[in-house]
C-alpha atoms as a PDB file:
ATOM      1  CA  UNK A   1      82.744-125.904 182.100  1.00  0.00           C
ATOM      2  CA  UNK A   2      84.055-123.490 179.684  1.00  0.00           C
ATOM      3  CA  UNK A   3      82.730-122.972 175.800  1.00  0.00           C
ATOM      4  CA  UNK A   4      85.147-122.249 173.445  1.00  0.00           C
ATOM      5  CA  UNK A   5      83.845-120.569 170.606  1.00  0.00           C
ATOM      6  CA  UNK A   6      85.445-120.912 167.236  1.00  0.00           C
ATOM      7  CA  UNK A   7      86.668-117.953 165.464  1.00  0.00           C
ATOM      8  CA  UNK A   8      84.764-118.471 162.483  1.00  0.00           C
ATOM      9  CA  UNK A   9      81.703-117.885 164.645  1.00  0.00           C
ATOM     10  CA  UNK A  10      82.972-114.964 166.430  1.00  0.00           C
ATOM     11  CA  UNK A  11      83.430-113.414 162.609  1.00  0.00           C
ATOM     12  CA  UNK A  12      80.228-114.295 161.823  1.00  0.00           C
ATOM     13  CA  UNK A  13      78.944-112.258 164.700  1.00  0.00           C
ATOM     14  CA  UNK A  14      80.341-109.551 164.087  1.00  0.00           C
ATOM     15  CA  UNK A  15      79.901-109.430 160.566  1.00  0.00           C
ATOM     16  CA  UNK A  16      75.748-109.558 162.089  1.00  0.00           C
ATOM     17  CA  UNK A  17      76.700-107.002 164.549  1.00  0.00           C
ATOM     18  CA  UNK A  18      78.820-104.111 161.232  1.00  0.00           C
ATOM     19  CA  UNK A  19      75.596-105.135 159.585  1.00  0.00           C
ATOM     20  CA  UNK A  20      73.038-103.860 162.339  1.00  0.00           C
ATOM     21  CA  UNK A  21      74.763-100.520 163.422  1.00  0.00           C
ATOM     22  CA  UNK A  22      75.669 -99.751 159.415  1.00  0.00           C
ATOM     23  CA  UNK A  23      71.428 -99.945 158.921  1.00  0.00           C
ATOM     24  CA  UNK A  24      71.261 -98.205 162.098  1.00  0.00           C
ATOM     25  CA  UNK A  25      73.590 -95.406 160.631  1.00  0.00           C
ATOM     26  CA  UNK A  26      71.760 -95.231 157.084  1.00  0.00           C
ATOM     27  CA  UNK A  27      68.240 -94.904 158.671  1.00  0.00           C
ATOM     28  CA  UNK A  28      69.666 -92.338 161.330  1.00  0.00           C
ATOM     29  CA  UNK A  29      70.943 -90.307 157.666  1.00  0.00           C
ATOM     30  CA  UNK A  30      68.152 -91.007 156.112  1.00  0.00           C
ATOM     31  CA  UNK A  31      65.664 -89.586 158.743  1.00  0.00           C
ATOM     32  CA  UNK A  32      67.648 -87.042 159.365  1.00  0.00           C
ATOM     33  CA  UNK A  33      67.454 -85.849 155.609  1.00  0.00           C
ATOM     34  CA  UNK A  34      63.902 -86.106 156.202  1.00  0.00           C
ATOM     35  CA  UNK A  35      63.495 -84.045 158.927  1.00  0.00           C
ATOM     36  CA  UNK A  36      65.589 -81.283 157.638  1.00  0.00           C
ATOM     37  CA  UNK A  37      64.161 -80.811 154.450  1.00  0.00           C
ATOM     38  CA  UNK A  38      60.672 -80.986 156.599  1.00  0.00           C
ATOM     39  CA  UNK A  39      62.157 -78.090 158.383  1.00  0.00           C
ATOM     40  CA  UNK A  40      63.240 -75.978 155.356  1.00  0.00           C
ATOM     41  CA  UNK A  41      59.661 -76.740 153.980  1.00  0.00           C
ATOM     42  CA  UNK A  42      57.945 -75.353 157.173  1.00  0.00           C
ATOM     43  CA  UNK A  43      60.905 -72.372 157.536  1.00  0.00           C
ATOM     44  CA  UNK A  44      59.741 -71.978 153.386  1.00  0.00           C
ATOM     45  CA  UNK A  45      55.524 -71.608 153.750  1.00  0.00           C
ATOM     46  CA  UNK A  46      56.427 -69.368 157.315  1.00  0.00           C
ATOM     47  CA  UNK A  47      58.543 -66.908 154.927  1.00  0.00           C
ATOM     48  CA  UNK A  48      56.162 -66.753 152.229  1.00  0.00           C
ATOM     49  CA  UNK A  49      52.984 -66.165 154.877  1.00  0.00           C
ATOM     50  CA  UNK A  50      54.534 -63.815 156.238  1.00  0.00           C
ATOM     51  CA  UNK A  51      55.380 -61.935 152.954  1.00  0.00           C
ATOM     52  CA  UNK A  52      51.682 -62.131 152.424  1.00  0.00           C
ATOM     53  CA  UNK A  53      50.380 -60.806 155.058  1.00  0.00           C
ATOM     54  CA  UNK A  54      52.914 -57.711 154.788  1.00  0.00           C
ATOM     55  CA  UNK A  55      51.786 -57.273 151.165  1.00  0.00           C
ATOM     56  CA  UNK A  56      48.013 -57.380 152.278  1.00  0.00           C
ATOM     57  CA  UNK A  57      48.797 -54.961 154.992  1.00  0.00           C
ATOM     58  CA  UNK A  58      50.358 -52.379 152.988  1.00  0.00           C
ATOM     59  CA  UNK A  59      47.460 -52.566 150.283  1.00  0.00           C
ATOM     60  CA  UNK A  60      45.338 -52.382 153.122  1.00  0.00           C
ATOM     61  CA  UNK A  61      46.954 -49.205 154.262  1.00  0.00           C
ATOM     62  CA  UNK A  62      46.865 -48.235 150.748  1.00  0.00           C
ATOM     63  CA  UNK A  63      42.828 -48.194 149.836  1.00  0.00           C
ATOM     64  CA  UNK A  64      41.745 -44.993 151.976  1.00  0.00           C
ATOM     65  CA  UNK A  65      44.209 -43.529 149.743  1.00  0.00           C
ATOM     66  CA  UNK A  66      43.281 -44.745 146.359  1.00  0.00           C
END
């Protein structure tokens, strides 16, 4: 026996299924833009350790001399 489906259902379900991959899509952006400014903040404090510890080894180098 065969169902027949109207085709105002069949629009409803798809207007369900747009609905689910379009949140799918925005939280895919949205954790994305998470993650990369995560990244740049970790690349940021790496930079600025590093530029610490070469301004503490050259005053280090420095004190015999002063």
């Amino acid at each position: 026996m065969k169902t027949v489906i109207s085709k105002e259902y069949l629009n409803f379900l798809n207007e369900i299924k747009t609905r689910i991959v379009t949140a799918r899509i925005q939280t895919v952006r949205s954790v994305n833009k998470k993650l990369i400014k995560l990244y740049w903040d970790i690349g940021k404090a790496i930079v600025e350790r590093q530029k610490n510890i070469r301004r503490a080894t050259i005053l280090l180098r420095l004190l015999p001399v002063i």
